[in-house]
PDB file of N, CA and C in Angstrom:
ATOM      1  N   UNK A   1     -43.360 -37.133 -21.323  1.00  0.00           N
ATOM      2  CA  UNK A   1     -43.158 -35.752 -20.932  1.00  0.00           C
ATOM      3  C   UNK A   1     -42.410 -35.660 -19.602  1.00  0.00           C
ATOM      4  N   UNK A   2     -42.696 -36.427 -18.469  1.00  0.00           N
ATOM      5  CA  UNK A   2     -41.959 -36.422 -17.571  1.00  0.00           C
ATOM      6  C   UNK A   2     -40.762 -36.830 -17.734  1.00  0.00           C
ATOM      7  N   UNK A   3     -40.364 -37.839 -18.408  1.00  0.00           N
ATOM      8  CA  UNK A   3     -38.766 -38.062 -18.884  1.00  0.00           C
ATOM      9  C   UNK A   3     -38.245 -36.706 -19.263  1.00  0.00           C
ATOM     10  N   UNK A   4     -38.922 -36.092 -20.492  1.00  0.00           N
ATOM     11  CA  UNK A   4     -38.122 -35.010 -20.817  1.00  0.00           C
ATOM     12  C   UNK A   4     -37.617 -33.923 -20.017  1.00  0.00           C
ATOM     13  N   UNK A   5     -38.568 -33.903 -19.041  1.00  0.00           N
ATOM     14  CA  UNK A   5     -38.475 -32.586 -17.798  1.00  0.00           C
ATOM     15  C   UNK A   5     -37.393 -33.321 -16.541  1.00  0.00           C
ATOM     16  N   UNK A   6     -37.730 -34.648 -16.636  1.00  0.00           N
ATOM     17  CA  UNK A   6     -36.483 -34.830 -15.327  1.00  0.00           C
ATOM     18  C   UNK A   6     -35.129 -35.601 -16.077  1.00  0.00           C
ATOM     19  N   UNK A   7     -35.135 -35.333 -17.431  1.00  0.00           N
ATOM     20  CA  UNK A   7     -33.758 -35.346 -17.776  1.00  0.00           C
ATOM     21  C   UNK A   7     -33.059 -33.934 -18.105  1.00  0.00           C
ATOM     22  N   UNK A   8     -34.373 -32.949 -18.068  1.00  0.00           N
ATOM     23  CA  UNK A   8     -33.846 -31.699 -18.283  1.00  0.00           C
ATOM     24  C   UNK A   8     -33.151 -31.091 -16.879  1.00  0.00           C
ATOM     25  N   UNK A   9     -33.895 -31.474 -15.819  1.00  0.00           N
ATOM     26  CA  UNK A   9     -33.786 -30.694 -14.626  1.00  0.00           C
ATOM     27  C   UNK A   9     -32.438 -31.589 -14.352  1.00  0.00           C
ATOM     28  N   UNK A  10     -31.961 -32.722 -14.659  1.00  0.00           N
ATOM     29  CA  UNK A  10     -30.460 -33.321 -14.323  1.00  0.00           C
ATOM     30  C   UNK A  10     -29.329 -32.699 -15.015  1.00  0.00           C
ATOM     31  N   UNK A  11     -29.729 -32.151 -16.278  1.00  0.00           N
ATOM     32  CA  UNK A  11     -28.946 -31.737 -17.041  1.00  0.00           C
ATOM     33  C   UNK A  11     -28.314 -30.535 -16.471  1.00  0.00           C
ATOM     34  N   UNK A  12     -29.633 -29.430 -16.377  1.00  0.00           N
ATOM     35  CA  UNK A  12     -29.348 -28.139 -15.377  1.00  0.00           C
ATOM     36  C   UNK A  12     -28.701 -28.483 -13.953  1.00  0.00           C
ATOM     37  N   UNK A  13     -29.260 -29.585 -13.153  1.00  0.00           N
ATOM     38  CA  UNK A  13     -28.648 -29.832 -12.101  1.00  0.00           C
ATOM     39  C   UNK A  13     -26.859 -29.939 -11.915  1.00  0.00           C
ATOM     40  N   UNK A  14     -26.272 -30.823 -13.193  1.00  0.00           N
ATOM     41  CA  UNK A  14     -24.903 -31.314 -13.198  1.00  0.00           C
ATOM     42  C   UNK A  14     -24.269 -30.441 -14.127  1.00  0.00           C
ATOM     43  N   UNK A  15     -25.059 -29.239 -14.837  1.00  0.00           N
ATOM     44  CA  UNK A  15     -24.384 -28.103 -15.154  1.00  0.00           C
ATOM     45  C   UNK A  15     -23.347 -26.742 -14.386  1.00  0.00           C
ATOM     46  N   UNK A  16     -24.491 -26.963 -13.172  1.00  0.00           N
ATOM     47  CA  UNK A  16     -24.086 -26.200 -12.154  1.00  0.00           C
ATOM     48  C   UNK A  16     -22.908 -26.343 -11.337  1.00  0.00           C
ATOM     49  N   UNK A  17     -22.426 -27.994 -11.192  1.00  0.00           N
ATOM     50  CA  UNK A  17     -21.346 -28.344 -10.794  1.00  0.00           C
ATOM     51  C   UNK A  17     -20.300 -28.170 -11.961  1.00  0.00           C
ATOM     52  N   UNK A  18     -20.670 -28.378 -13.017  1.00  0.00           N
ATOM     53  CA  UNK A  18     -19.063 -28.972 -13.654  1.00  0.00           C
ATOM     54  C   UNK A  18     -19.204 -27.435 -14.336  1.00  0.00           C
ATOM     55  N   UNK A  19     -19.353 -26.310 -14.843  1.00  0.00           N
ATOM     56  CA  UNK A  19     -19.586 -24.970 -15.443  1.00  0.00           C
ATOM     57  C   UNK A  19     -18.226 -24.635 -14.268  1.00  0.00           C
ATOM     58  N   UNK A  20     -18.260 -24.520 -13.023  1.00  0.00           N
ATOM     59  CA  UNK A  20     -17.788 -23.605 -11.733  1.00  0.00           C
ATOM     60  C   UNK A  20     -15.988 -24.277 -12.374  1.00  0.00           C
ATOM     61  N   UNK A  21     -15.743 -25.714 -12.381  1.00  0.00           N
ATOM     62  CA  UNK A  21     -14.985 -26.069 -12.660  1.00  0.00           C
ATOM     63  C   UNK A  21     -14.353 -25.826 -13.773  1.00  0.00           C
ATOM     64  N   UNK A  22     -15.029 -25.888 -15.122  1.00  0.00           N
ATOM     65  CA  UNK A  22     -14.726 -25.650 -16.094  1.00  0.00           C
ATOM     66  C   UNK A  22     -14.182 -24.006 -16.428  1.00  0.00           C
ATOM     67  N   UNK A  23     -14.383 -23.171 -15.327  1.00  0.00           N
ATOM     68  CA  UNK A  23     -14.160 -21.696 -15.766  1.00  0.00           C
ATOM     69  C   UNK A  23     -13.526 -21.322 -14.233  1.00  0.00           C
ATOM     70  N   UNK A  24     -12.970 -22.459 -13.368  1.00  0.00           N
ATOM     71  CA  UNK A  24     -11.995 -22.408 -12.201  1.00  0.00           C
ATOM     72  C   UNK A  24     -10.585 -22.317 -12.654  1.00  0.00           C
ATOM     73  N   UNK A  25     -10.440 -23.152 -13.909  1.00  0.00           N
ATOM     74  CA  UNK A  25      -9.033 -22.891 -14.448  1.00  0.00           C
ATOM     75  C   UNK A  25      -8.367 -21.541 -15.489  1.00  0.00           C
ATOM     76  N   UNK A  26      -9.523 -20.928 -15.600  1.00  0.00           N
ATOM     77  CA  UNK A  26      -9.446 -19.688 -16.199  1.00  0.00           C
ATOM     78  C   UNK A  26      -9.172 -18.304 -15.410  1.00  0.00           C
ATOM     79  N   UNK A  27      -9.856 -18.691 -13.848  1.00  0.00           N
ATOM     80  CA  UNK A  27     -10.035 -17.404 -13.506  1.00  0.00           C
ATOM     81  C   UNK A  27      -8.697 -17.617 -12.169  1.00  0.00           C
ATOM     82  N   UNK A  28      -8.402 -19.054 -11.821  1.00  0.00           N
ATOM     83  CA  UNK A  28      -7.205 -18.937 -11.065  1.00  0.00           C
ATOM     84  C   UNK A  28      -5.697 -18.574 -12.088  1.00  0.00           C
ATOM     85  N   UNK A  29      -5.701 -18.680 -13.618  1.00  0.00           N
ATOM     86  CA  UNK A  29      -4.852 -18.251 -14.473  1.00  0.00           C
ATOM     87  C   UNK A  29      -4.629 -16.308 -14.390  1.00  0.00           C
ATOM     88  N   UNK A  30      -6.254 -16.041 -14.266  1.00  0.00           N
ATOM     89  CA  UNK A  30      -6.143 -14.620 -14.534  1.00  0.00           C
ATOM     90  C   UNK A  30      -5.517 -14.005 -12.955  1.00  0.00           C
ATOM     91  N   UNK A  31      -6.009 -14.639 -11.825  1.00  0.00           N
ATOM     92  CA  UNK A  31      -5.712 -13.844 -10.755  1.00  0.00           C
ATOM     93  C   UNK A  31      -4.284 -14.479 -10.377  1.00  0.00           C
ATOM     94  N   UNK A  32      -3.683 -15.289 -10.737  1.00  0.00           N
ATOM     95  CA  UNK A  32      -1.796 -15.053 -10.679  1.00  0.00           C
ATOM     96  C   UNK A  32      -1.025 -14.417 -11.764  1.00  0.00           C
ATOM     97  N   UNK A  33      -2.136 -13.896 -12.739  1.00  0.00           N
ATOM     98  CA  UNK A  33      -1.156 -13.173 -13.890  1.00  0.00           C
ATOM     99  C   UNK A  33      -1.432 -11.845 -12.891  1.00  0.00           C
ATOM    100  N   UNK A  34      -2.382 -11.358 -12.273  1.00  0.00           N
ATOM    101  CA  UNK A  34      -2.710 -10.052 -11.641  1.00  0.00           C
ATOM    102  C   UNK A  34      -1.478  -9.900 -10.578  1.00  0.00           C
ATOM    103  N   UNK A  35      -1.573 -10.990  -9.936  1.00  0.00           N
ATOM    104  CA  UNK A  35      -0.857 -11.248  -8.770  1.00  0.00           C
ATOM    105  C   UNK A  35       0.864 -10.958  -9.057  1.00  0.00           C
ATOM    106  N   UNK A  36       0.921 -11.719 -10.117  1.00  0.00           N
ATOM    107  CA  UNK A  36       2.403 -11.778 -10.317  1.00  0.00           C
ATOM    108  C   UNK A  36       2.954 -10.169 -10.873  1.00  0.00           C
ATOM    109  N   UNK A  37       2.074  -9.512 -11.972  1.00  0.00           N
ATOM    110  CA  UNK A  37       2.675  -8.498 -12.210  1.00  0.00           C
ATOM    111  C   UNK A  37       2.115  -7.293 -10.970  1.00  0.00           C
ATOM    112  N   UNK A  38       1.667  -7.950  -9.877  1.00  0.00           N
ATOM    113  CA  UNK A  38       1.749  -6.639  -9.189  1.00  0.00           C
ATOM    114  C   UNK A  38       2.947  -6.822  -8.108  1.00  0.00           C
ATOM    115  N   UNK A  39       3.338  -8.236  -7.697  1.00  0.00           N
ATOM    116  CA  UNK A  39       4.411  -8.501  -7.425  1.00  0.00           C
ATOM    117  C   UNK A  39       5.787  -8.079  -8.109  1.00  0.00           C
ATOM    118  N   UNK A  40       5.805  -7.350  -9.365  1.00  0.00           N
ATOM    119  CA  UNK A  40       6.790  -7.250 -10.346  1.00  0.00           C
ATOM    120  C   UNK A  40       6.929  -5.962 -10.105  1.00  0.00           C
ATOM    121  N   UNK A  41       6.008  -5.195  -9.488  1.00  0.00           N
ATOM    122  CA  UNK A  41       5.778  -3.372  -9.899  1.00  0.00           C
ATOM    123  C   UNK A  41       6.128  -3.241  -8.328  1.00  0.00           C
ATOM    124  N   UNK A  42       7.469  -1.779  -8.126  1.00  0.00           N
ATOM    125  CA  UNK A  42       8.120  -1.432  -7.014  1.00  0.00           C
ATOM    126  C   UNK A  42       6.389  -0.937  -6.328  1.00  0.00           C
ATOM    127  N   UNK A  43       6.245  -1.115  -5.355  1.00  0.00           N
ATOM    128  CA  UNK A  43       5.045  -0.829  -4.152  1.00  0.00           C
ATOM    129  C   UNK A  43       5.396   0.736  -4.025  1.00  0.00           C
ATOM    130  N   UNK A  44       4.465   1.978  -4.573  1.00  0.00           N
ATOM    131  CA  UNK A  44       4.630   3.210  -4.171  1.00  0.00           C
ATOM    132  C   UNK A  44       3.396   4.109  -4.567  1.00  0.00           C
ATOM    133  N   UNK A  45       3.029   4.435  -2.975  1.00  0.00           N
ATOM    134  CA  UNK A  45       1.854   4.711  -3.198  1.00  0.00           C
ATOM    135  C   UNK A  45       2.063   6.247  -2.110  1.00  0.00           C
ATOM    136  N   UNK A  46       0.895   7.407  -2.434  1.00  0.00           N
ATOM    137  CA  UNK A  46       1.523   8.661  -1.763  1.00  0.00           C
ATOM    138  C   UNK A  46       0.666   8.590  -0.103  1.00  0.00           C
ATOM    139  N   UNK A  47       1.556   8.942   0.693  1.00  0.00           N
ATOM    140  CA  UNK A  47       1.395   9.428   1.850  1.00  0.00           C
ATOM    141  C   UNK A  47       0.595  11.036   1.954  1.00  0.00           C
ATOM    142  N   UNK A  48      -0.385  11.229   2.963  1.00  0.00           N
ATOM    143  CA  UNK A  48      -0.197  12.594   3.262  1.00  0.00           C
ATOM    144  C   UNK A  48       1.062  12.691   3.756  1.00  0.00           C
ATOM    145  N   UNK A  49       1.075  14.366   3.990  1.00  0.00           N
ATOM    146  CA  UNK A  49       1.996  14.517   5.085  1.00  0.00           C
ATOM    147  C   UNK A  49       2.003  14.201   6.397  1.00  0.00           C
ATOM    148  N   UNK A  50       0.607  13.981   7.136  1.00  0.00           N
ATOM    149  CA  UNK A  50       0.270  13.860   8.616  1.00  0.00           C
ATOM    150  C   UNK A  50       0.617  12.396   8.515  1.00  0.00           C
ATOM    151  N   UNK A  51      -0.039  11.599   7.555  1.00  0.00           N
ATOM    152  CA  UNK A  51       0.632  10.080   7.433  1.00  0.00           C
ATOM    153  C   UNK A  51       1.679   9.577   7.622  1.00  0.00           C
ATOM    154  N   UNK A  52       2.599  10.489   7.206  1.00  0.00           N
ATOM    155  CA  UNK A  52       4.115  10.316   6.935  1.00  0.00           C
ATOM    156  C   UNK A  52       4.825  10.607   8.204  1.00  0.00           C
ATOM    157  N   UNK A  53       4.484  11.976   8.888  1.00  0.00           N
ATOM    158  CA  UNK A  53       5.099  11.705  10.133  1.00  0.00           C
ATOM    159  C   UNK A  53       4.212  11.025  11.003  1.00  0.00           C
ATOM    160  N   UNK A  54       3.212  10.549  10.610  1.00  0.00           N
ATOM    161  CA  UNK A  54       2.446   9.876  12.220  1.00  0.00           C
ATOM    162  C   UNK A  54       3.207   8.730  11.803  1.00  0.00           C
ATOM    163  N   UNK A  55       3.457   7.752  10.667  1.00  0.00           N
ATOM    164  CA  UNK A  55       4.483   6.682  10.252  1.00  0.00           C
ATOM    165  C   UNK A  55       5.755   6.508  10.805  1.00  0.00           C
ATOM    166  N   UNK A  56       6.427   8.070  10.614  1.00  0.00           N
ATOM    167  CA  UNK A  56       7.695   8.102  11.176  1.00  0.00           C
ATOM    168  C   UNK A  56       8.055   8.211  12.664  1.00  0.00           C
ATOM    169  N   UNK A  57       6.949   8.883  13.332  1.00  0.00           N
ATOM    170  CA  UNK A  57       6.363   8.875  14.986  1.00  0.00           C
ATOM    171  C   UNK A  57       6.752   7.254  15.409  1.00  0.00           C
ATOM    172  N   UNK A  58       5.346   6.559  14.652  1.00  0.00           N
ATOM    173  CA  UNK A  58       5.145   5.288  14.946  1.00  0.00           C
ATOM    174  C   UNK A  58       6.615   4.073  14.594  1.00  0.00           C
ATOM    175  N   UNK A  59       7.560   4.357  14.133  1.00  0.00           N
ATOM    176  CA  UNK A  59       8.822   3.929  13.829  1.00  0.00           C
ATOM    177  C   UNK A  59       8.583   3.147  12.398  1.00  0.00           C
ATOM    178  N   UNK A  60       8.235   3.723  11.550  1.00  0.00           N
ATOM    179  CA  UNK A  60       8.436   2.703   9.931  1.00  0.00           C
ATOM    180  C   UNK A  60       9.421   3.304   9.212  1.00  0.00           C
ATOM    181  N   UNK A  61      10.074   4.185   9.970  1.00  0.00           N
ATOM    182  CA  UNK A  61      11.823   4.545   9.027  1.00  0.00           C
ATOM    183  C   UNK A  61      12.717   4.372  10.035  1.00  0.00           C
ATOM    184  N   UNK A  62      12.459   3.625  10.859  1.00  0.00           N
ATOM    185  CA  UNK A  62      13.949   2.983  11.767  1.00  0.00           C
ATOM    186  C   UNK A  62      15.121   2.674  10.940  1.00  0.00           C
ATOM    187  N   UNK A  63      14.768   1.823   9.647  1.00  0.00           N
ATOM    188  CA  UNK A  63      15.496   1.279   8.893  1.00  0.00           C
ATOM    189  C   UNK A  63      16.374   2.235   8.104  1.00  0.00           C
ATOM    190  N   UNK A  64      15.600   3.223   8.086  1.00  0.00           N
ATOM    191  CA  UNK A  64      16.357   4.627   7.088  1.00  0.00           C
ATOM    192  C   UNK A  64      17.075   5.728   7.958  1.00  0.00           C
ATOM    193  N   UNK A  65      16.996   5.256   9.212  1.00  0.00           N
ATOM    194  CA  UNK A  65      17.831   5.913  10.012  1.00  0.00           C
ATOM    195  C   UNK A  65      16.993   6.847  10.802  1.00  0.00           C
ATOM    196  N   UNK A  66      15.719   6.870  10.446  1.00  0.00           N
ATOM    197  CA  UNK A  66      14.625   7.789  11.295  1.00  0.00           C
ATOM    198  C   UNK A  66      14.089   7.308  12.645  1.00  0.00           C
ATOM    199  N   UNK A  67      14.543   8.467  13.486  1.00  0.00           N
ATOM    200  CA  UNK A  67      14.056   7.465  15.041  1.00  0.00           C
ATOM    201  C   UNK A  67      12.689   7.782  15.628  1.00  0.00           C
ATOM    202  N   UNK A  68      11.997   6.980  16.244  1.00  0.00           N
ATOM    203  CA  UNK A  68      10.612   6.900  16.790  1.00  0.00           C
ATOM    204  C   UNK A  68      10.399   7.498  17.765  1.00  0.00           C
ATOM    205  N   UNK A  69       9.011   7.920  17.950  1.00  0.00           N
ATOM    206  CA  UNK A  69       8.459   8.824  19.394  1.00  0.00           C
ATOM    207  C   UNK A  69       9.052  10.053  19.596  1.00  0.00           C
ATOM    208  N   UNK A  70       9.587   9.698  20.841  1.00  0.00           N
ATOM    209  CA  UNK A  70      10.269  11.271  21.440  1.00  0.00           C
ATOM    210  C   UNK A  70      11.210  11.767  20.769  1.00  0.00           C
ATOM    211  N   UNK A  71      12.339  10.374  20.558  1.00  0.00           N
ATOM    212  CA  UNK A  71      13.641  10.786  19.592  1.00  0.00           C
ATOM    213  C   UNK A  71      13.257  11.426  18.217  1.00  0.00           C
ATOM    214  N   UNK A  72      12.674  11.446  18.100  1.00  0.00           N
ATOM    215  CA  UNK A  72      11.763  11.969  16.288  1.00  0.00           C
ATOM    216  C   UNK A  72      12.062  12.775  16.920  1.00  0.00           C
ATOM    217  N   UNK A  73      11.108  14.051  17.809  1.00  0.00           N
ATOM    218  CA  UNK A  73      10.639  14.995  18.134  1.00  0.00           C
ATOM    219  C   UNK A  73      12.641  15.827  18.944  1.00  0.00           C
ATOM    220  N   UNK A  74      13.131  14.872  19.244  1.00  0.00           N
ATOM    221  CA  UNK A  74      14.549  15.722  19.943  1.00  0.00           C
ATOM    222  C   UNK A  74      15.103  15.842  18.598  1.00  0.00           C
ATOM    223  N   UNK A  75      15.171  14.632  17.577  1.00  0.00           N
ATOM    224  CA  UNK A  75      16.013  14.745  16.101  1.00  0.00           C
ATOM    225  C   UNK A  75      15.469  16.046  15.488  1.00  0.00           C
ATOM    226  N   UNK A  76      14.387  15.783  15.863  1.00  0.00           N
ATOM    227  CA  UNK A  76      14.031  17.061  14.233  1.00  0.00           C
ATOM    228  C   UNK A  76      14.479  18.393  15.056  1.00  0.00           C
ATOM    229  N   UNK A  77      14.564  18.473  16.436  1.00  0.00           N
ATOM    230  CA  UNK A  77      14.367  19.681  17.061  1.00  0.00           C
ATOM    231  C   UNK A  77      16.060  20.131  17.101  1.00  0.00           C
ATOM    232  N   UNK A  78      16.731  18.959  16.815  1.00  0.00           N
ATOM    233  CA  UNK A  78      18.106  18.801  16.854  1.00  0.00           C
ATOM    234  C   UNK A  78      18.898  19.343  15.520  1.00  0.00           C
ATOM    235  N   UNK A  79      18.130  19.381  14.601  1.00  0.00           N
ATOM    236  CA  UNK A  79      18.534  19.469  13.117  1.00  0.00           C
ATOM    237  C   UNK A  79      18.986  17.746  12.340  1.00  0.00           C
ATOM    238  N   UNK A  80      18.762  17.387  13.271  1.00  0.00           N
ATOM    239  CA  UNK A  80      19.272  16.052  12.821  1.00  0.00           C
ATOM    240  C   UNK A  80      18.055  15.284  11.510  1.00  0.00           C
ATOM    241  N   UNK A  81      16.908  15.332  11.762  1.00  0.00           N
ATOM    242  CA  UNK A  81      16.177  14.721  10.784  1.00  0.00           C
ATOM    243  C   UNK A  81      15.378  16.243  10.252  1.00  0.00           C
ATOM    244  N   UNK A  82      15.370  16.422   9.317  1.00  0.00           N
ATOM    245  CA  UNK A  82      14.329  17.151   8.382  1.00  0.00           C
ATOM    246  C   UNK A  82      13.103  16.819   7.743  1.00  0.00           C
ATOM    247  N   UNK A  83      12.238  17.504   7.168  1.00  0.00           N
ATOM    248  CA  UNK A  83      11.120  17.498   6.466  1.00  0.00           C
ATOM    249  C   UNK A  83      12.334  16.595   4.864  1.00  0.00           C
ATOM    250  N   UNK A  84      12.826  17.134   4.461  1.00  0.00           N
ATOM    251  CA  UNK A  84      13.286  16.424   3.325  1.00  0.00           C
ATOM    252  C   UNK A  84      13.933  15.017   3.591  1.00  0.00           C
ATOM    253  N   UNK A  85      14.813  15.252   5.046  1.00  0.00           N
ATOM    254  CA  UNK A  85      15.503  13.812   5.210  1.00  0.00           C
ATOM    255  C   UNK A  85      14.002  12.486   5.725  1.00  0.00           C
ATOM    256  N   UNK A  86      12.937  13.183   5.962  1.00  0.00           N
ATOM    257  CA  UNK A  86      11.678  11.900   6.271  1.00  0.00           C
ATOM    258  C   UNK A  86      11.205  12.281   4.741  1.00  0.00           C
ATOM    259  N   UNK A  87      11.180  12.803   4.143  1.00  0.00           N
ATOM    260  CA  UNK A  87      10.857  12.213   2.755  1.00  0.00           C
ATOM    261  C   UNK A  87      11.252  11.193   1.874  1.00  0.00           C
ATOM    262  N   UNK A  88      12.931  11.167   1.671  1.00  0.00           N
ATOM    263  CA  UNK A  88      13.880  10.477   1.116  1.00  0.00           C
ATOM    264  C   UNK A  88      13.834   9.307   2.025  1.00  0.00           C
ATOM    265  N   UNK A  89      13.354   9.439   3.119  1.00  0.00           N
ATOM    266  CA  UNK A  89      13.255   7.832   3.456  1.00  0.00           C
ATOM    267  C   UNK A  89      11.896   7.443   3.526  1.00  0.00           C
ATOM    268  N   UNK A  90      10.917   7.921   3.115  1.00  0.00           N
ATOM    269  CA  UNK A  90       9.748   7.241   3.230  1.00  0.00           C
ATOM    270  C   UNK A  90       9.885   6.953   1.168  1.00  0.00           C
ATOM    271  N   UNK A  91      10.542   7.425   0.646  1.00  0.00           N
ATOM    272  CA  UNK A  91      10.920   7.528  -0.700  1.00  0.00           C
ATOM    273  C   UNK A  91      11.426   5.909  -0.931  1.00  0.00           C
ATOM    274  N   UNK A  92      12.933   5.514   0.029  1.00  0.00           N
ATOM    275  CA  UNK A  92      13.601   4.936   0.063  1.00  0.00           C
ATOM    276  C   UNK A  92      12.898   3.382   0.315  1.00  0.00           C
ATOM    277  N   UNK A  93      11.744   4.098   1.477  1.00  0.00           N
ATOM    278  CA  UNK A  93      11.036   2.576   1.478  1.00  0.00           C
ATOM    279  C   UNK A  93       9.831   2.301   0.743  1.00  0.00           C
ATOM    280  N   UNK A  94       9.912   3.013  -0.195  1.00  0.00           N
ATOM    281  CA  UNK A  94       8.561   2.495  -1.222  1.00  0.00           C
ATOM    282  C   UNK A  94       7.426   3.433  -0.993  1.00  0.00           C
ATOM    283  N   UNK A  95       6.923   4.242   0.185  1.00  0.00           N
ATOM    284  CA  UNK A  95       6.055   4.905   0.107  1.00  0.00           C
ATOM    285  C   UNK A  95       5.871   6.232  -0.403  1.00  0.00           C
ATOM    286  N   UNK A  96       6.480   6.841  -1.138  1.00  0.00           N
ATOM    287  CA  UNK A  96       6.348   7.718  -2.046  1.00  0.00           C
ATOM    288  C   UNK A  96       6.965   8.021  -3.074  1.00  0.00           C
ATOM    289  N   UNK A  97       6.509   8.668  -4.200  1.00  0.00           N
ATOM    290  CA  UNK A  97       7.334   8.863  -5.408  1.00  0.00           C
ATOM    291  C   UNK A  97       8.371   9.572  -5.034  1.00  0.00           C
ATOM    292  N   UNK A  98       9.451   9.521  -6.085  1.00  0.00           N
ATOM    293  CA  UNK A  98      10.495  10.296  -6.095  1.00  0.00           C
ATOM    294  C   UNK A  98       9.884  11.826  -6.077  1.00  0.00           C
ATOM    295  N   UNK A  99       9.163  12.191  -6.674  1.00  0.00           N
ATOM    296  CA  UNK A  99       8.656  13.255  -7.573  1.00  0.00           C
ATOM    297  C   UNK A  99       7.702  14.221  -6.357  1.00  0.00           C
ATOM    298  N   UNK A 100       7.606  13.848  -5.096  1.00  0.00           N
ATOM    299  CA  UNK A 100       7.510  14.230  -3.954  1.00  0.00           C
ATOM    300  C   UNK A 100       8.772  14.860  -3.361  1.00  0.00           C
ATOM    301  N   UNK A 101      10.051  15.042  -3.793  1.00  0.00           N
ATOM    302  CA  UNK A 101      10.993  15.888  -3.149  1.00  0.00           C
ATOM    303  C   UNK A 101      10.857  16.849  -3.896  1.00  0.00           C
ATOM    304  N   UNK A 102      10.049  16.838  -4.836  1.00  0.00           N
ATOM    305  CA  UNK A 102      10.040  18.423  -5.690  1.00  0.00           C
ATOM    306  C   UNK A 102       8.601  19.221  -5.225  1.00  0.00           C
ATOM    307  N   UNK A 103       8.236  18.468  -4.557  1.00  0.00           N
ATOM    308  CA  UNK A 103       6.814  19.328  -4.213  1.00  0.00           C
ATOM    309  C   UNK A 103       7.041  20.099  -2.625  1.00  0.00           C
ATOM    310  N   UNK A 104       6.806  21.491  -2.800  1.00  0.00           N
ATOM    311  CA  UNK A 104       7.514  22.527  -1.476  1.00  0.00           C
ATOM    312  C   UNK A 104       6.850  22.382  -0.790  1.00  0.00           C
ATOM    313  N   UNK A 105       5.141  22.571  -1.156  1.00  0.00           N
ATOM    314  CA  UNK A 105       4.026  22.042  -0.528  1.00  0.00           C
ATOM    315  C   UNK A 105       4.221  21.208   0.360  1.00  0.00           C
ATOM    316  N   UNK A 106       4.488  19.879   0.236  1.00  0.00           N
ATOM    317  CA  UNK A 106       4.132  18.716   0.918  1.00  0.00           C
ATOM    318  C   UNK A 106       5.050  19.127   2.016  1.00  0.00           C
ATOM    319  N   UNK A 107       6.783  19.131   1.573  1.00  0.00           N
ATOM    320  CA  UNK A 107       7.547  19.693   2.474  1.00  0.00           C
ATOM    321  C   UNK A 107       7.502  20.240   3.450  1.00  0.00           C
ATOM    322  N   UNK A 108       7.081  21.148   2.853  1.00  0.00           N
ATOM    323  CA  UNK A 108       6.301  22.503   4.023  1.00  0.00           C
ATOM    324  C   UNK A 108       5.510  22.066   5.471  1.00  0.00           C
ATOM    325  N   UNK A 109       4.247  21.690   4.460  1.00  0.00           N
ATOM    326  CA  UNK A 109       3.586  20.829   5.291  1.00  0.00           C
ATOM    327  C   UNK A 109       4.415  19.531   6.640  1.00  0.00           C
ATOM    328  N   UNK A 110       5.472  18.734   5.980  1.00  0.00           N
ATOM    329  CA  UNK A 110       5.815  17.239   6.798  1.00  0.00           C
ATOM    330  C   UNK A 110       6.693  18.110   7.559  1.00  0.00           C
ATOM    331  N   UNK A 111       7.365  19.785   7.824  1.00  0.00           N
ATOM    332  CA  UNK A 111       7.843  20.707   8.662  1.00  0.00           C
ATOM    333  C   UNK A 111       7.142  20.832   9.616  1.00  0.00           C
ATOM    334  N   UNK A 112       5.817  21.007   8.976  1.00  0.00           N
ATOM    335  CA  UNK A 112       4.779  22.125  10.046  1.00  0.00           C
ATOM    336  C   UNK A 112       4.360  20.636  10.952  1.00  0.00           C
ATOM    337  N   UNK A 113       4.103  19.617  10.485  1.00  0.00           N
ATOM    338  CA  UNK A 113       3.815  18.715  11.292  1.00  0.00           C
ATOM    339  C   UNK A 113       4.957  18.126  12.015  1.00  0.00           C
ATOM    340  N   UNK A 114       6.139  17.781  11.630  1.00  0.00           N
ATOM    341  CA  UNK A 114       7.199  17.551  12.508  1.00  0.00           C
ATOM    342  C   UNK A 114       7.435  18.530  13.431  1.00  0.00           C
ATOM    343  N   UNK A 115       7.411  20.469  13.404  1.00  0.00           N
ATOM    344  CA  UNK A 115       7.716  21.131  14.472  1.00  0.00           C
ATOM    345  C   UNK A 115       6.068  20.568  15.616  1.00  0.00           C
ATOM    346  N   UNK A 116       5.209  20.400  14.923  1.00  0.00           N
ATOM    347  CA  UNK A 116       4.163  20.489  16.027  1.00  0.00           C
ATOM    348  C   UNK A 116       4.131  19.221  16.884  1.00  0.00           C
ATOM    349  N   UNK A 117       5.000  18.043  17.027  1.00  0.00           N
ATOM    350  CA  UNK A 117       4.915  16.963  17.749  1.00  0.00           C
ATOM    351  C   UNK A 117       5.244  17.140  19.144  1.00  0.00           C
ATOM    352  N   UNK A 118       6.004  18.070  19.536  1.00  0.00           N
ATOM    353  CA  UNK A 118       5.745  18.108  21.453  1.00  0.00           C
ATOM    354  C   UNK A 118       4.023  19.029  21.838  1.00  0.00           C
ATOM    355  N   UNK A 119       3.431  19.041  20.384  1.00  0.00           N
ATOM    356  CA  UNK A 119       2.366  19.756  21.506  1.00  0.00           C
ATOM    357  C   UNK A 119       1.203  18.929  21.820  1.00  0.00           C
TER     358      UNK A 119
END
């Protein structure tokens, strides 16, 4: 009887190791198929509006021609950057759908927050 119980408890013992292994090659298969097709899919995800200009404040559309801090605040006051022209570039860099230049709302809104940055 003791044989049977301490060949059982080895059995369970060296299950525990080789099981983790045996289902390591399955689950590092599943998380680079995840990986890869999310690597495959353009990155676009929605901004508020306060997001979008505190983003554009903070300089993450330099690249799109949108300038940071104060210059934000002289551009927009300038006519130079708009509520639509920080859309099309937060568009341009992946953070919002296209389907956000049709919404007046949001617009409206990334206005009301761009006029309110000198206060």
């Amino acid at each position: 009887m003791k044989r049977v119980v301490l060949a059982s408890l080895s059995a369970l013992a060296l299950s525990g190791f080789v099981a983790p292994e045996v289902f390591a090659g399955t689950t590092t298969t599943q998380k680079t198929a995840v990986v890869s097709s999310t690597l495959n899919r353009p990155m676009t995800f929605q901004l508020s509006p306060n997001g979008l200009v505190t983003s554009a404040y903070r300089g993450s559309y330099l690249n799109q021609g949108i300038p940071s801090y104060a210059h934000l605040n002289h551009a927009y006051a300038s006519g130079r950057v708009t509520a639509e022209s920080l859309v099309r570039a937060a568009i341009a860099a992946g953070q919002l759908s296209p389907e956000t230049l049709s919404d007046v709302g949001f617009i409206r809104t990334v206005d009301t927050k761009l006029a309110s940055l000198d206060d």
